[in-house]
Protein backbone atom coordinates (compact mmCIF):
# COMPACT_ATOMS: atom_id res chain seq x y z
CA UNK A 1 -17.63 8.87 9.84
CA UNK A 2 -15.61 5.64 11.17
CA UNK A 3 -17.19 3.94 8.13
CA UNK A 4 -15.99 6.73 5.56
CA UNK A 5 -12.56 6.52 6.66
CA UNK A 6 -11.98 2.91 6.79
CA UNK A 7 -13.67 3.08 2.96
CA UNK A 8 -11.28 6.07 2.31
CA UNK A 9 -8.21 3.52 3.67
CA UNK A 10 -9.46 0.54 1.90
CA UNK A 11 -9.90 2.43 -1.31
CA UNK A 12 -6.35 3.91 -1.32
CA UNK A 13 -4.76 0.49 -0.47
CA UNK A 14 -6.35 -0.91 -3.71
CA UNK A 15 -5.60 2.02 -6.00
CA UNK A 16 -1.30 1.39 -4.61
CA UNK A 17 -2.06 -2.58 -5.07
CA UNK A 18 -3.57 -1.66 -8.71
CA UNK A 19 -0.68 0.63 -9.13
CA UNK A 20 2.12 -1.84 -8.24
CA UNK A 21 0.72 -4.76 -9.65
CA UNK A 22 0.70 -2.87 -13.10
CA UNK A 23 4.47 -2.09 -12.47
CA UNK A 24 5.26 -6.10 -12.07
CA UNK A 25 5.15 -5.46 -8.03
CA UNK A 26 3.03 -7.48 -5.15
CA UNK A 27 3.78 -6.43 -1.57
CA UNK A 28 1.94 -9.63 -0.16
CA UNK A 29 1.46 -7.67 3.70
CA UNK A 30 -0.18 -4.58 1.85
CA UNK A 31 -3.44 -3.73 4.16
CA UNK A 32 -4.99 -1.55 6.37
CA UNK A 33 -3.76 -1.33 9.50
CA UNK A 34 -6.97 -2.17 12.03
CA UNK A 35 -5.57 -0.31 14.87
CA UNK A 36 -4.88 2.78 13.22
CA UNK A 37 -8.27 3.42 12.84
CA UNK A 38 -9.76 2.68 16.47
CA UNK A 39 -8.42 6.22 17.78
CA UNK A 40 -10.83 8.67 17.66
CA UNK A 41 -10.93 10.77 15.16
CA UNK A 42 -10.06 7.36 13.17
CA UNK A 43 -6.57 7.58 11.49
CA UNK A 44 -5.99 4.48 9.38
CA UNK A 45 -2.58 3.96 8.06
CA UNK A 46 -1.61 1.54 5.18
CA UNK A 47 0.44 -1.02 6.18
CA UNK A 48 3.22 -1.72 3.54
CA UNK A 49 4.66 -4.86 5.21
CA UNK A 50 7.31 -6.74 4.30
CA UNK A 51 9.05 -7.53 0.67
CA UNK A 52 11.91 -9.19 -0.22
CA UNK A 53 15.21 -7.17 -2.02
CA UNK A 54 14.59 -7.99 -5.01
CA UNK A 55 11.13 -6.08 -4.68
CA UNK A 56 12.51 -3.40 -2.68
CA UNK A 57 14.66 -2.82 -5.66
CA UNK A 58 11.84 -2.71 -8.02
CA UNK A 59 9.49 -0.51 -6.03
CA UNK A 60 12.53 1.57 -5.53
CA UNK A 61 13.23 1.66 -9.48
CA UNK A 62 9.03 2.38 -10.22
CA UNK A 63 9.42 5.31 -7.56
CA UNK A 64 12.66 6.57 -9.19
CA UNK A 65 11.18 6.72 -12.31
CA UNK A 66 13.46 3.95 -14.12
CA UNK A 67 10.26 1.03 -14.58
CA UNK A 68 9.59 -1.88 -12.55
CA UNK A 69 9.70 -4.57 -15.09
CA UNK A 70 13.22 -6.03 -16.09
């Protein structure tokens, strides 16, 4: 089951990477977090991290529905 989830986490964390990287968009700190998943049941969490404004901006535009790309 632990081995499923961490899959199921990895998995989604490429498919947003995939997703913002198509938009012009890197979050460089985008990963599961390895904590989140030692509770039991397992609950891993993606960690966004860190981005600059200029990205915030741009992920902010993508998720608004405006484009990501200038």
């Amino acid at each position: 089951m632990t081995l499923e989830k961490i899959a199921e986490a990895e998995a989604a964390r490429d498919e947003l990477a995939a997703a913002l990287k198509r938009n012009g968009i890197v979050l460089p700190s985008l990963s599961v977090d390895p904590l989140s998943y030692s509770s039991e049941p397992p609950r891993p969490l993606i960690e966004l991290g860190r981005c600059n404004p200029e990205t915030a901006r741009r992920l902010a535009a993508v998720i608004g529905g405006r484009g990501g790309r200038s």
